[in-house]
N, C-alpha and C. Protein backbone atom coordinates (compact mmCIF):
# COMPACT_ATOMS: atom_id res chain seq x y z
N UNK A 1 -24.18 74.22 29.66
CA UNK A 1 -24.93 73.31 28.79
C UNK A 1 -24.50 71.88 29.09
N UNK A 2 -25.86 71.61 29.26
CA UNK A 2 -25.24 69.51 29.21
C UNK A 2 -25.23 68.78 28.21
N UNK A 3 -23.61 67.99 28.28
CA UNK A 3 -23.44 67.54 27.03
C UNK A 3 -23.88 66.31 27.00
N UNK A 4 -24.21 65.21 25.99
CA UNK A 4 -24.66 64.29 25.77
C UNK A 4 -23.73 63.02 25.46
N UNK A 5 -23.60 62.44 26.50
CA UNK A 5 -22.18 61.78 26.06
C UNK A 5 -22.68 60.12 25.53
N UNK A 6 -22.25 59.73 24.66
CA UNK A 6 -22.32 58.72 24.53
C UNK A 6 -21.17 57.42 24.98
N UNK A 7 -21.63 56.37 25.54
CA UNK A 7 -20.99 55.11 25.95
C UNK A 7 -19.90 55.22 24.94
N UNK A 8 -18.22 54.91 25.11
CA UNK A 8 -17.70 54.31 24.59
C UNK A 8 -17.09 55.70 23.31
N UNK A 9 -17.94 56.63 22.83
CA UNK A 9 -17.03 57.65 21.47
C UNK A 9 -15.96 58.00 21.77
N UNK A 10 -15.62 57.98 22.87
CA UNK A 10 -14.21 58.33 22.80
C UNK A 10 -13.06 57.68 23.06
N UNK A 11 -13.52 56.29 23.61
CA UNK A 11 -12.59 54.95 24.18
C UNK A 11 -11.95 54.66 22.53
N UNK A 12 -10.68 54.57 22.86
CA UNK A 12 -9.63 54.56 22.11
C UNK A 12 -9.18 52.96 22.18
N UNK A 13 -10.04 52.20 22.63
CA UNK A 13 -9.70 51.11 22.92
C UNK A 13 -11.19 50.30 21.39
N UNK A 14 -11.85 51.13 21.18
CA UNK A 14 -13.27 50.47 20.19
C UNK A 14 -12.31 50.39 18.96
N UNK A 15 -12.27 48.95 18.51
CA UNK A 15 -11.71 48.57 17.01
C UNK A 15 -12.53 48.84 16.09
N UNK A 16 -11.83 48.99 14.68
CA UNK A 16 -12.46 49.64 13.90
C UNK A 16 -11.88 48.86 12.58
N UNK A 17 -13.00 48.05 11.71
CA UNK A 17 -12.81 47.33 10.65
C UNK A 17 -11.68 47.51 9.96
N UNK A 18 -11.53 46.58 8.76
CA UNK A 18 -10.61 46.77 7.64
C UNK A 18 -11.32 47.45 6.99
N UNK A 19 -10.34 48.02 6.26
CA UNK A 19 -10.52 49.18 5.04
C UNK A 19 -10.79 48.00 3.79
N UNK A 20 -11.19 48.34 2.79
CA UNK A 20 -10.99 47.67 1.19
C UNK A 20 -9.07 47.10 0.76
N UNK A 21 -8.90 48.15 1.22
CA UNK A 21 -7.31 48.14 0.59
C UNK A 21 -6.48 47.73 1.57
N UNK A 22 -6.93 47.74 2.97
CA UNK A 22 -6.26 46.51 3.99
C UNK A 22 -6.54 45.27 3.46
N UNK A 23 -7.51 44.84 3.61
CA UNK A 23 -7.68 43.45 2.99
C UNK A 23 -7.48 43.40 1.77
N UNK A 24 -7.20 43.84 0.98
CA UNK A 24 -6.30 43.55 -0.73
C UNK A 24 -5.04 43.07 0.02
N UNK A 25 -4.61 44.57 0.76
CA UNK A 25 -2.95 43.76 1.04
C UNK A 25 -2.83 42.74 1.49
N UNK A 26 -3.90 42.00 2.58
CA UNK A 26 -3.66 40.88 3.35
C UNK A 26 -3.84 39.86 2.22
N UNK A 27 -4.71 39.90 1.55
CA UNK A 27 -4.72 38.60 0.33
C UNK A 27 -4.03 38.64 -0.58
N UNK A 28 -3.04 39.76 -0.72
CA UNK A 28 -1.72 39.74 -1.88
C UNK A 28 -1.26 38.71 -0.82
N UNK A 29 -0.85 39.06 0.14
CA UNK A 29 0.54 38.69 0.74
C UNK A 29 -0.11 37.36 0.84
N UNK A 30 -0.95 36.74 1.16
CA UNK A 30 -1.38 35.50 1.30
C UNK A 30 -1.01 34.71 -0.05
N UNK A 31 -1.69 35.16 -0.88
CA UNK A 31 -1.32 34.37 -2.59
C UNK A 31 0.12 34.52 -2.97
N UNK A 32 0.59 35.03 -2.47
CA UNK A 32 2.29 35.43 -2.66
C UNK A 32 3.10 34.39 -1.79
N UNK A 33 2.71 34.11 -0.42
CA UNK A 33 3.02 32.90 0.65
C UNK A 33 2.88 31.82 -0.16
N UNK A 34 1.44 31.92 -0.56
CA UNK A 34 1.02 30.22 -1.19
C UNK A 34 1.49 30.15 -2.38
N UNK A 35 2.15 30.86 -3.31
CA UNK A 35 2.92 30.51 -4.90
C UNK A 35 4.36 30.32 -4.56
N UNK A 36 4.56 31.13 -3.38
CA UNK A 36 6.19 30.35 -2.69
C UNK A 36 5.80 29.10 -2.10
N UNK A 37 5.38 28.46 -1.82
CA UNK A 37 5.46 27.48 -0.98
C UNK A 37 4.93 26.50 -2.00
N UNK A 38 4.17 26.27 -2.73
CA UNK A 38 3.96 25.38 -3.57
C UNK A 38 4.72 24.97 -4.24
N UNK A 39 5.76 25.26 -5.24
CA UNK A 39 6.86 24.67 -5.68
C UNK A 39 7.67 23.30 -4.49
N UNK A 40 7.84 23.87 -3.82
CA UNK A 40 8.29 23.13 -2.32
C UNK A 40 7.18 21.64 -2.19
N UNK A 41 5.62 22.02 -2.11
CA UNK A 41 4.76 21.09 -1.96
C UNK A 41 5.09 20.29 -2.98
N UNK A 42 4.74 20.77 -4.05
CA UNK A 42 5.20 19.54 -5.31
C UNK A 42 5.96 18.84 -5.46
N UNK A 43 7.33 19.34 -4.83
CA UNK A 43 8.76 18.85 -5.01
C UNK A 43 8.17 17.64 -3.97
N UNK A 44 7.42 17.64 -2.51
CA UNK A 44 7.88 16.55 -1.82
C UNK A 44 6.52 15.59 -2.58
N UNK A 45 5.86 16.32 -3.08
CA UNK A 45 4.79 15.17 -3.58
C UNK A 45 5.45 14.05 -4.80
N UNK A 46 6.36 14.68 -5.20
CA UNK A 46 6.91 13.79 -6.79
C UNK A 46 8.14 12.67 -5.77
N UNK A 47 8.64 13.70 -4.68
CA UNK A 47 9.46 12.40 -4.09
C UNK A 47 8.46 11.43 -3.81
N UNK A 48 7.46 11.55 -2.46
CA UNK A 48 6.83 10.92 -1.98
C UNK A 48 6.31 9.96 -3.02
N UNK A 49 6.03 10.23 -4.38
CA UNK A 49 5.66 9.73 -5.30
C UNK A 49 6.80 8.45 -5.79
N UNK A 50 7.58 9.17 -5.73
CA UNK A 50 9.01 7.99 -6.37
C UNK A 50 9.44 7.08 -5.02
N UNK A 51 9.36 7.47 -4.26
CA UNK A 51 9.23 6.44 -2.85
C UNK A 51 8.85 5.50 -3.46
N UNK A 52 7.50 5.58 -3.22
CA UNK A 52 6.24 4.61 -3.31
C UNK A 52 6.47 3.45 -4.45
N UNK A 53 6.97 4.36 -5.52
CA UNK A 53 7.39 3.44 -6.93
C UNK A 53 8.48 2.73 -6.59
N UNK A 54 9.39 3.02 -5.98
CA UNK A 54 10.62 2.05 -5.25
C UNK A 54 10.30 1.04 -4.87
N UNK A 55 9.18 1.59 -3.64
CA UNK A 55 8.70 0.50 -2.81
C UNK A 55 7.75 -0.59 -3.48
N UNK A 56 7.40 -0.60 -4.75
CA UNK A 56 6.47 -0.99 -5.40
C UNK A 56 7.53 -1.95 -6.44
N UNK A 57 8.64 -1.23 -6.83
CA UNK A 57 9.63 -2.33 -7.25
C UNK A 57 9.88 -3.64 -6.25
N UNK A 58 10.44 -2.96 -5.43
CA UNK A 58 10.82 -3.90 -4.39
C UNK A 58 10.15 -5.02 -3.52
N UNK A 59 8.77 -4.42 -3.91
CA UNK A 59 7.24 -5.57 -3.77
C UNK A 59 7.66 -6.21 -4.78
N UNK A 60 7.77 -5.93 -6.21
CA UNK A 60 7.73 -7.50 -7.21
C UNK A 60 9.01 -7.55 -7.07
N UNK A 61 10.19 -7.06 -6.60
CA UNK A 61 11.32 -8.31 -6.80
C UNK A 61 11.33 -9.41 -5.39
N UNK A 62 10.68 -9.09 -4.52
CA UNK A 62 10.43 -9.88 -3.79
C UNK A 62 9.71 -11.28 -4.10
N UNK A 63 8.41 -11.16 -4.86
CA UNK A 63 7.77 -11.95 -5.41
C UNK A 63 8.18 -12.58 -6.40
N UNK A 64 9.56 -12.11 -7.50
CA UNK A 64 10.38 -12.57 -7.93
C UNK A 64 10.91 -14.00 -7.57
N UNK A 65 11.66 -13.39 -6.10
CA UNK A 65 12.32 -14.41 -5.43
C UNK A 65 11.31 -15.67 -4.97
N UNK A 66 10.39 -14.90 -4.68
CA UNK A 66 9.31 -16.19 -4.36
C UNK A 66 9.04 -17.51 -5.71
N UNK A 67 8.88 -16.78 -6.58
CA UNK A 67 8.70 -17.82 -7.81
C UNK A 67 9.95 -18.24 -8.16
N UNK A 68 11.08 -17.64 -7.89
CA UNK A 68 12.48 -18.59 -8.37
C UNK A 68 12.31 -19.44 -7.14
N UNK A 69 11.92 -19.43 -6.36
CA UNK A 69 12.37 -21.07 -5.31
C UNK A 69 11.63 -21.74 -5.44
N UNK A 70 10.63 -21.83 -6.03
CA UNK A 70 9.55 -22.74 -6.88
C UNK A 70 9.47 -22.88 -8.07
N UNK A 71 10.54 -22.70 -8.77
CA UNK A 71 10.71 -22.98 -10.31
C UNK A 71 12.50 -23.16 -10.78
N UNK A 72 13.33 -23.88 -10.13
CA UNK A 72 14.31 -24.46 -10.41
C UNK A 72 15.02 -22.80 -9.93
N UNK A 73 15.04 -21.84 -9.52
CA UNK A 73 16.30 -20.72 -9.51
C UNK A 73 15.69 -19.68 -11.01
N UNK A 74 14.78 -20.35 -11.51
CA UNK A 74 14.56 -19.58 -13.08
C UNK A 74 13.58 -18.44 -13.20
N UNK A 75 13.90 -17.54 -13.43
CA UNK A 75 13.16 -16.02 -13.60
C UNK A 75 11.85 -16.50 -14.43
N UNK A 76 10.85 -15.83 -14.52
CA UNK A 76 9.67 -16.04 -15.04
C UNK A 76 9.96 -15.17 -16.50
N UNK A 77 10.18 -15.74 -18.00
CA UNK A 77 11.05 -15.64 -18.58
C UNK A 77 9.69 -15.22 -19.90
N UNK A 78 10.00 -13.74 -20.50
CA UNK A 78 9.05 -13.52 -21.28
C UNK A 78 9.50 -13.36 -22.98
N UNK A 79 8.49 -13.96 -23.78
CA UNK A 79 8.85 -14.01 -25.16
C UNK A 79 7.95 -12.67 -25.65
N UNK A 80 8.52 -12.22 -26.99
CA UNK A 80 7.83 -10.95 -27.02
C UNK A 80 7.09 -11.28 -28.19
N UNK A 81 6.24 -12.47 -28.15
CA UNK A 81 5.18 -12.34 -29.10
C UNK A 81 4.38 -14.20 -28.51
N UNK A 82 3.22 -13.88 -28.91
CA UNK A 82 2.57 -15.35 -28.66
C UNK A 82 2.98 -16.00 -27.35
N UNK A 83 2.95 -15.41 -26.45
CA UNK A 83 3.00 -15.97 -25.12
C UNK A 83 1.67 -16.15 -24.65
N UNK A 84 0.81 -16.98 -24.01
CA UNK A 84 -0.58 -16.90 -23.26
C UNK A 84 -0.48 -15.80 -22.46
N UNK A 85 -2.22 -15.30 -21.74
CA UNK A 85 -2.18 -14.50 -20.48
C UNK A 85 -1.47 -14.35 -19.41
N UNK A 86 -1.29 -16.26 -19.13
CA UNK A 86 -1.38 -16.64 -17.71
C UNK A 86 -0.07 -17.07 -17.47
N UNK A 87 1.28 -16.76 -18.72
CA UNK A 87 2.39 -17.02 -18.71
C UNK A 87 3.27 -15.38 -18.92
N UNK A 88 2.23 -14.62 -18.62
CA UNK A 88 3.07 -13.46 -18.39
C UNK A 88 4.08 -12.84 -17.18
N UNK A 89 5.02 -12.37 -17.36
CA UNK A 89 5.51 -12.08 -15.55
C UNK A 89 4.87 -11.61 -14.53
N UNK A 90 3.99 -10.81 -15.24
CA UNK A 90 3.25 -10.50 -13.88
C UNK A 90 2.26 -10.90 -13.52
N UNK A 91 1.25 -11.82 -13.96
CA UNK A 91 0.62 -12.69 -13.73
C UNK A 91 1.38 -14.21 -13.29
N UNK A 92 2.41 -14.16 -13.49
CA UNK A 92 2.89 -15.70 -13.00
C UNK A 92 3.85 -15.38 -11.66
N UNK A 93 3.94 -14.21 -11.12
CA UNK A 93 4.33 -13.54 -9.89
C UNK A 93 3.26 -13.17 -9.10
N UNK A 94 1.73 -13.11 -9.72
CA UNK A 94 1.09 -12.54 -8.84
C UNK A 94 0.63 -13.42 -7.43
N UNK A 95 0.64 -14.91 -7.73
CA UNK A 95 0.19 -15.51 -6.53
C UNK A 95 1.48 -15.13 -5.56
N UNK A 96 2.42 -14.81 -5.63
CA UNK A 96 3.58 -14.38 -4.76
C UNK A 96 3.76 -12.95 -3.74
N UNK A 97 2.26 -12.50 -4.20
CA UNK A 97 1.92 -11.08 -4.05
C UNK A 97 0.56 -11.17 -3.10
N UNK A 98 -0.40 -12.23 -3.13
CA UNK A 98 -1.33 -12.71 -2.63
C UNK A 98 -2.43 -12.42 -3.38
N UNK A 99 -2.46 -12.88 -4.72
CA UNK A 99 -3.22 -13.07 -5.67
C UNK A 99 -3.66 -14.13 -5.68
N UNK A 100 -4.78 -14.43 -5.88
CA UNK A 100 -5.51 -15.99 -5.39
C UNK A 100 -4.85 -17.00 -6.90
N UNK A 101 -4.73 -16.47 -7.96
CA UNK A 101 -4.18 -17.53 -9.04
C UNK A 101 -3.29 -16.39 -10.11
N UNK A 102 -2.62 -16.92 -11.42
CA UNK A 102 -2.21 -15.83 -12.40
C UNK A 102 -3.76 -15.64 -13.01
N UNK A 103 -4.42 -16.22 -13.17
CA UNK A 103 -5.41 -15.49 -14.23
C UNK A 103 -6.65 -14.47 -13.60
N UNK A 104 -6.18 -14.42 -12.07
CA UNK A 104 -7.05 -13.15 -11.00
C UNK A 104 -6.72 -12.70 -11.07
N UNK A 105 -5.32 -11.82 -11.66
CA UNK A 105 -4.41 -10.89 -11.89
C UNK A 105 -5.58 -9.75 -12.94
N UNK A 106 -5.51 -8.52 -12.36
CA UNK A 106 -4.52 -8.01 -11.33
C UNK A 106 -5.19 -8.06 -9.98
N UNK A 107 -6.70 -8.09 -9.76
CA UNK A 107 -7.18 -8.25 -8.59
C UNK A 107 -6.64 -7.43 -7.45
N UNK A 108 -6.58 -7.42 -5.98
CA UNK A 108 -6.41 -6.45 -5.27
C UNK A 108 -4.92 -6.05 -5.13
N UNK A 109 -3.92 -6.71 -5.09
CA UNK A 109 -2.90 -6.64 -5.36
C UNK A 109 -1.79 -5.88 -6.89
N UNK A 110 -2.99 -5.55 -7.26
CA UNK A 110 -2.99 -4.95 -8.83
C UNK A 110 -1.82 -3.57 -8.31
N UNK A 111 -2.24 -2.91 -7.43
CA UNK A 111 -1.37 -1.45 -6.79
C UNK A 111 0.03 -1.46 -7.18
N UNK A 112 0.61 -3.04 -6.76
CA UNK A 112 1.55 -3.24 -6.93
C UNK A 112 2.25 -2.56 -7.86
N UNK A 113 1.43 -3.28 -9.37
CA UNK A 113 2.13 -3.00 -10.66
C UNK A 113 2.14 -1.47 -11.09
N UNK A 114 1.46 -0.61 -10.20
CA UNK A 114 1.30 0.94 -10.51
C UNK A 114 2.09 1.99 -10.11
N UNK A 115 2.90 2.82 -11.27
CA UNK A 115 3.62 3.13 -10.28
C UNK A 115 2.23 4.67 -9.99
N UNK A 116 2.64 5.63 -8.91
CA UNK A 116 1.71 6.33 -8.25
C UNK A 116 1.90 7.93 -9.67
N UNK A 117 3.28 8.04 -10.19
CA UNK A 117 3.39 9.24 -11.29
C UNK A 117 3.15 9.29 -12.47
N UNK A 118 2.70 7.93 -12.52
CA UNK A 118 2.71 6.86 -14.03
C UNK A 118 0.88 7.23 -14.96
N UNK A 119 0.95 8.61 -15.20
CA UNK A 119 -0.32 8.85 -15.60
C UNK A 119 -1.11 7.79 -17.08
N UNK A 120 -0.15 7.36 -17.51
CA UNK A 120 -1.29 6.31 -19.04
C UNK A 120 -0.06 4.71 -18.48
N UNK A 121 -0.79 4.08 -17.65
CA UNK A 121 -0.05 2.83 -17.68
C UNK A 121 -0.59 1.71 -18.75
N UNK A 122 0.49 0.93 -18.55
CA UNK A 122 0.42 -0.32 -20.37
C UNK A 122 -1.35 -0.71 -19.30
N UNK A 123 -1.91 -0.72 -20.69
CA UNK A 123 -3.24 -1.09 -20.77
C UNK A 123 -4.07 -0.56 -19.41
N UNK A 124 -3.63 0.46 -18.76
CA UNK A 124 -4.25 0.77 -17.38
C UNK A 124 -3.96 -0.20 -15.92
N UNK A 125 -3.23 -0.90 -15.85
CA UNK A 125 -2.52 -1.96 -15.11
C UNK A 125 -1.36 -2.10 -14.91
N UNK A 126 -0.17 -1.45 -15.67
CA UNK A 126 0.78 -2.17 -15.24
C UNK A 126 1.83 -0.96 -15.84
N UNK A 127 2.89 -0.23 -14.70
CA UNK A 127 3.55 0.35 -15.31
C UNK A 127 5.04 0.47 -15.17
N UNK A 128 5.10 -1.23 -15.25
CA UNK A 128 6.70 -1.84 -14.78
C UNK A 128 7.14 -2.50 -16.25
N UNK A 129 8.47 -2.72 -16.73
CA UNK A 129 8.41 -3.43 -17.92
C UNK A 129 9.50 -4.35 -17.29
N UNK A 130 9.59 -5.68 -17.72
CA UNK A 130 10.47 -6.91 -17.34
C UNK A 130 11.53 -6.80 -18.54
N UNK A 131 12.81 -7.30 -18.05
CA UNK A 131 14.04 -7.18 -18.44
C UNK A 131 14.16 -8.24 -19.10
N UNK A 132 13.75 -8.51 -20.29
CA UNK A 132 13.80 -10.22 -21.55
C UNK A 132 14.80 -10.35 -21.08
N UNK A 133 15.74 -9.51 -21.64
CA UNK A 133 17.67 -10.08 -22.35
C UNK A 133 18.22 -10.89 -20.88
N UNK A 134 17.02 -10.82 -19.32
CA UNK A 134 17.53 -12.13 -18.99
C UNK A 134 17.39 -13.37 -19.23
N UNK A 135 16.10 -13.51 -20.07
CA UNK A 135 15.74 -15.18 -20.31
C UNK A 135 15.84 -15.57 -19.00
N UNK A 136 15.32 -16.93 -19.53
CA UNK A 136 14.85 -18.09 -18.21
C UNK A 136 16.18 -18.87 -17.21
N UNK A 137 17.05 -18.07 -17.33
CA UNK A 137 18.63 -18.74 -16.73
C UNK A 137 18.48 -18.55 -14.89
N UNK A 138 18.72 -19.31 -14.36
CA UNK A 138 18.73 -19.37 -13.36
C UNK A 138 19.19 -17.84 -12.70
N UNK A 139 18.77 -17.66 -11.94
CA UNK A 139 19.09 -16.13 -11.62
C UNK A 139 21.03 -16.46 -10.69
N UNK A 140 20.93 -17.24 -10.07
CA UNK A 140 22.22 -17.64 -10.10
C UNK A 140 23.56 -17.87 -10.50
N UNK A 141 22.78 -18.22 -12.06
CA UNK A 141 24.03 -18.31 -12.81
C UNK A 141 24.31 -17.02 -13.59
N UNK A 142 23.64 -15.84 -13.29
CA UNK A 142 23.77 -14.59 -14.03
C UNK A 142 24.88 -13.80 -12.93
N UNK A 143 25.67 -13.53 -13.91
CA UNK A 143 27.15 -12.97 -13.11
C UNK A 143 27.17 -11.09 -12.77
N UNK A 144 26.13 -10.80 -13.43
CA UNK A 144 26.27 -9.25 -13.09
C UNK A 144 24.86 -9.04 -12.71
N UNK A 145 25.24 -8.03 -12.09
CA UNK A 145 23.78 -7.01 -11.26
C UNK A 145 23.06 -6.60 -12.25
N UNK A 146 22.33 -7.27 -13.00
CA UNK A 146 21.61 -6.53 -14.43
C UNK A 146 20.34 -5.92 -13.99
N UNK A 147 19.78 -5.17 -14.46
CA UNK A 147 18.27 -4.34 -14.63
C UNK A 147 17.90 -5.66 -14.27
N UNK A 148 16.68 -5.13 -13.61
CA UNK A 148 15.62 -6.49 -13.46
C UNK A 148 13.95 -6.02 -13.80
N UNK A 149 14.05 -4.68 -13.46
CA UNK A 149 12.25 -4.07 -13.94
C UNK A 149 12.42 -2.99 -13.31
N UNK A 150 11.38 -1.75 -14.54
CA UNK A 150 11.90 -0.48 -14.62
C UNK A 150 10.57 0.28 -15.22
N UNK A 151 10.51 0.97 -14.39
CA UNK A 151 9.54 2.11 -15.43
C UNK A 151 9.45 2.00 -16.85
N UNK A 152 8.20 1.82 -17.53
CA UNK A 152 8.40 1.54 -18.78
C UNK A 152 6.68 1.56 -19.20
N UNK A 153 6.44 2.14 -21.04
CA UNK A 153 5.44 2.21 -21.13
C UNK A 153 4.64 0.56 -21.41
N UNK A 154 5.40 -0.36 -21.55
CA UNK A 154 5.11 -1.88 -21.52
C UNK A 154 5.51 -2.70 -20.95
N UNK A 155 4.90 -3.88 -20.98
CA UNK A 155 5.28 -4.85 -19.61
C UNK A 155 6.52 -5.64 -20.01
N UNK A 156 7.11 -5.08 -21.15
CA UNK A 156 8.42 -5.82 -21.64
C UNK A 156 9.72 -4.10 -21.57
N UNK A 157 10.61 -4.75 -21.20
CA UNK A 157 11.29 -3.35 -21.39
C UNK A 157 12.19 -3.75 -22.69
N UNK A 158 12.60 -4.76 -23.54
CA UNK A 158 13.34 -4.79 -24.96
C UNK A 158 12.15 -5.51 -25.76
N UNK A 159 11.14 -4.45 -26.14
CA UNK A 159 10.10 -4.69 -26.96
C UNK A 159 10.48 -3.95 -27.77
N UNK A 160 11.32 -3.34 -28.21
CA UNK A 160 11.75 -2.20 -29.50
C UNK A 160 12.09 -2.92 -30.23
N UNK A 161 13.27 -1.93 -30.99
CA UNK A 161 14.37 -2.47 -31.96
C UNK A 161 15.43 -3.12 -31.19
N UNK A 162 15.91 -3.82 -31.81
CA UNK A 162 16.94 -4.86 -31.50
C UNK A 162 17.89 -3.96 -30.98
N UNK A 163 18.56 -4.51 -29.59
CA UNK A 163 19.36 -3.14 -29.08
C UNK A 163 18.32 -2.35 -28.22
N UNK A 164 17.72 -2.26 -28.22
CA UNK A 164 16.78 -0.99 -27.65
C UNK A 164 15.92 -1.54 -26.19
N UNK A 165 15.97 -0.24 -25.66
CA UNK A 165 15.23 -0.76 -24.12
C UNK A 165 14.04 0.56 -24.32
N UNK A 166 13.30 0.18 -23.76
CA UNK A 166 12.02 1.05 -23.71
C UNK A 166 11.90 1.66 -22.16
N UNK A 167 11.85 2.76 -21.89
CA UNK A 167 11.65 3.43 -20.39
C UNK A 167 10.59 4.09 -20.31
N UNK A 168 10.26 4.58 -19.55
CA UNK A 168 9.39 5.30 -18.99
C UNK A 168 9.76 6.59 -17.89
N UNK A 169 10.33 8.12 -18.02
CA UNK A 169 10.62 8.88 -17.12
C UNK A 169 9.78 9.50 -16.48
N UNK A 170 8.89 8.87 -15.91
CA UNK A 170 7.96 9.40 -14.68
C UNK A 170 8.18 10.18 -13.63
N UNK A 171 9.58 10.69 -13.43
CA UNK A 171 9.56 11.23 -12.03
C UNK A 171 10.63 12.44 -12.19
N UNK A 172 10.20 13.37 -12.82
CA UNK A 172 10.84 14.95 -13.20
C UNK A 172 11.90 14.31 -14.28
N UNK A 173 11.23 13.55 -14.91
CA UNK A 173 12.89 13.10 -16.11
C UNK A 173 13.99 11.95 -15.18
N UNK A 174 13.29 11.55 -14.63
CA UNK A 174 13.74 9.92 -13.86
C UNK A 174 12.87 8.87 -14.20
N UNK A 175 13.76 7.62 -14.56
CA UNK A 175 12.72 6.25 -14.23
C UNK A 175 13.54 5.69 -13.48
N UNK A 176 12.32 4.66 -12.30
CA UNK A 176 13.51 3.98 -11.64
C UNK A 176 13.19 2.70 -12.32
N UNK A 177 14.27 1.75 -11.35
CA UNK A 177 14.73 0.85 -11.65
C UNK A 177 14.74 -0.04 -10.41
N UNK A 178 14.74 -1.11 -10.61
CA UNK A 178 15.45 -2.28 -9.79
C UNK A 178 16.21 -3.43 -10.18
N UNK A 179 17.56 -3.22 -9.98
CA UNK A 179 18.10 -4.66 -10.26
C UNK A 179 18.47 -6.05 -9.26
N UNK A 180 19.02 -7.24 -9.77
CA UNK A 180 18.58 -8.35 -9.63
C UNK A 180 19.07 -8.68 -8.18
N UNK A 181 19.84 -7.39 -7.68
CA UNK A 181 19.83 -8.07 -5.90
C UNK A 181 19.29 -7.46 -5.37
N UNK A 182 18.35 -6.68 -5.50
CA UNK A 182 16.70 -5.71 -4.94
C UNK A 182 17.51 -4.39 -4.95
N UNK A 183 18.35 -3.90 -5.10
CA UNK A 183 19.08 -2.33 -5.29
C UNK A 183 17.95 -1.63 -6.18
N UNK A 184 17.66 -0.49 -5.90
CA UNK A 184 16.81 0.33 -6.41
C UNK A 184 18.03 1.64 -6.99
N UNK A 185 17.34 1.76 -8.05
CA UNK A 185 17.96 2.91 -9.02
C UNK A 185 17.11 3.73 -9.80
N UNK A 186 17.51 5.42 -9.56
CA UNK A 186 16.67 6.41 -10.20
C UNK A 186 17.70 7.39 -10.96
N UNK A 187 17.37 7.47 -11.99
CA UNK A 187 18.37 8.26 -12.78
C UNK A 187 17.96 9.32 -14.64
N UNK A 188 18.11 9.98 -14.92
CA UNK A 188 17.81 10.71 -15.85
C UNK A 188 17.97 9.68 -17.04
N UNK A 189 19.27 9.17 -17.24
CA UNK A 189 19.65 8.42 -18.28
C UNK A 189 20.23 7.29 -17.87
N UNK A 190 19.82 6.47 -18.98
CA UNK A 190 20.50 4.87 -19.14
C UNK A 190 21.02 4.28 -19.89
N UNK A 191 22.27 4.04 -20.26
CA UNK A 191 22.99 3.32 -20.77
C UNK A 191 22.40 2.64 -21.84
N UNK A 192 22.41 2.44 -22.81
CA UNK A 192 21.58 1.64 -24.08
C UNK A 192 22.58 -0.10 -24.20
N UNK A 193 22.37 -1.31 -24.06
CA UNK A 193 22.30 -2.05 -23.85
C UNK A 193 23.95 -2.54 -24.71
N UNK A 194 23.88 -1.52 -25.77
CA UNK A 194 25.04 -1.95 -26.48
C UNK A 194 26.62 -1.33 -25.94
N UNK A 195 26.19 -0.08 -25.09
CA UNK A 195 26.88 0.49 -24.68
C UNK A 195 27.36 0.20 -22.75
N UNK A 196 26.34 -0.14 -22.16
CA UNK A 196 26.67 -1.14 -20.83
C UNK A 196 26.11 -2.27 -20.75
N UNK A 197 26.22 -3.46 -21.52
CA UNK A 197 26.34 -4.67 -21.76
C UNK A 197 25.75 -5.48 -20.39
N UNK A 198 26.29 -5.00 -19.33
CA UNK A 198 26.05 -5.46 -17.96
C UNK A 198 24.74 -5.61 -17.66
N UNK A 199 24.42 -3.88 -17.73
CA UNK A 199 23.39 -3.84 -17.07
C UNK A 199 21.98 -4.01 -17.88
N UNK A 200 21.83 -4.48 -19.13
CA UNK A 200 21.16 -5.19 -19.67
C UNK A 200 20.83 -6.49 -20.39
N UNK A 201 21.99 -6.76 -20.54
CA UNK A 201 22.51 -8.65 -21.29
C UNK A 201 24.04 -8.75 -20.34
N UNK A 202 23.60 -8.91 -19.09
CA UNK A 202 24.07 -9.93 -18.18
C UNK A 202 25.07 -11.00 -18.74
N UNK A 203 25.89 -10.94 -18.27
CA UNK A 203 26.62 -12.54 -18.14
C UNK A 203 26.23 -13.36 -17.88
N UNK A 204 26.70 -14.51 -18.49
CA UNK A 204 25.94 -16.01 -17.52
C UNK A 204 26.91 -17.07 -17.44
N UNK A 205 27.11 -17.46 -16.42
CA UNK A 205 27.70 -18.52 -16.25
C UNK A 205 27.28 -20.21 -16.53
N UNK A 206 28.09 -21.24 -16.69
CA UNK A 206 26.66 -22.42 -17.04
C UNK A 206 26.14 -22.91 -16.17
């Protein structure tokens, strides 16, 4: 009898689909890869994130310095009530930033004041707060490395109670910081003003 052979039924070499329950296993193990590895992603996204906010300090203390050599050595010095727009710190830093005047503020240079983890910033603009307890003293004659601007939910960081600094921990239970010789600082906790004297009411020399 002649048999009828067909091309190929018996080549041991013809692949043969996934099953249902092959491909379950392949997409466990896939969603199981990707819930390990995400923790990891996040972690470098919140650094990458606090970078940026560093680098975003270190943009306005630069511009800092720019307005102290055009204003006697004197910090741009904020009162915490009845001050105008256009006498705020960060509007009176912004032409130092390449802001065409203070009252174009925040204009394109606005990024600056943001930090990137800072989800409800003061009024949607600005999520740095300025260090009063330096007043308008020549930055010169201030004898210690004090806070200079810091994560904070307002553009003042001793807008509280007397004694009191206001923060902002944006970055896993960190705010940073920058003080007055551009040093950048990130840390869980901070010293309350009565308790390190330094690093918030500065010394001054005359």
């Amino acid at each position: 009898m002649t048999r009828l052979m067909i091309p190929g039924a018996n080549d041991s070499s013809v692949r043969r689909g996934f099953t249902l329950i092959e491909l379950l296993v392949v997409v466990s193990i896939l969603l199981i890869l990707a819930s390990l590895s995400l923790p990891a992603l996040n972690r470098a996204t919140a650094r990458t994130k606090q970078v940026k906010c560093l680098s975003n300090l270190r943009q306005l203390h630069s511009a800092f310095l720019s307005f102290q050599m055009e204003n006697e050595g004197k910090l741009p010095y904020e009162t915490t009530s009845g001050l105008p727009l256009d006498q705020q710190w960060h509007r009176r830093i912004f032409p130092y930033l390449g802001g065409a005047s203070t009252s174009s503020w925040p204009g394109m240079m606005g990024a600056a004041y943001l930090c990137p983890s800072d989800k409800s910033p003061y009024n949607g603009v600005i999520s740095y707060g300025f260090n009063n307890y330096l007043g308008d003293y020549r930055a010169v004659n201030i004898e210690t490395n004090a806070i200079l601007l810091a994560d904070s939910p307002n553009f003042r960081l001793s807008d509280a109670a007397p004694g009191a600094v206001t923060l902002k921990y944006n970055h896993n239970g960190n705010a940073c910081a920058i003080r007055l010789d551009g040093s950048g600082m990130q840390q869980k906790n901070y010293a309350a003003p009565q308790d390190d004297p330094d690093l918030w009411k500065p010394r001054r020399s005359l």
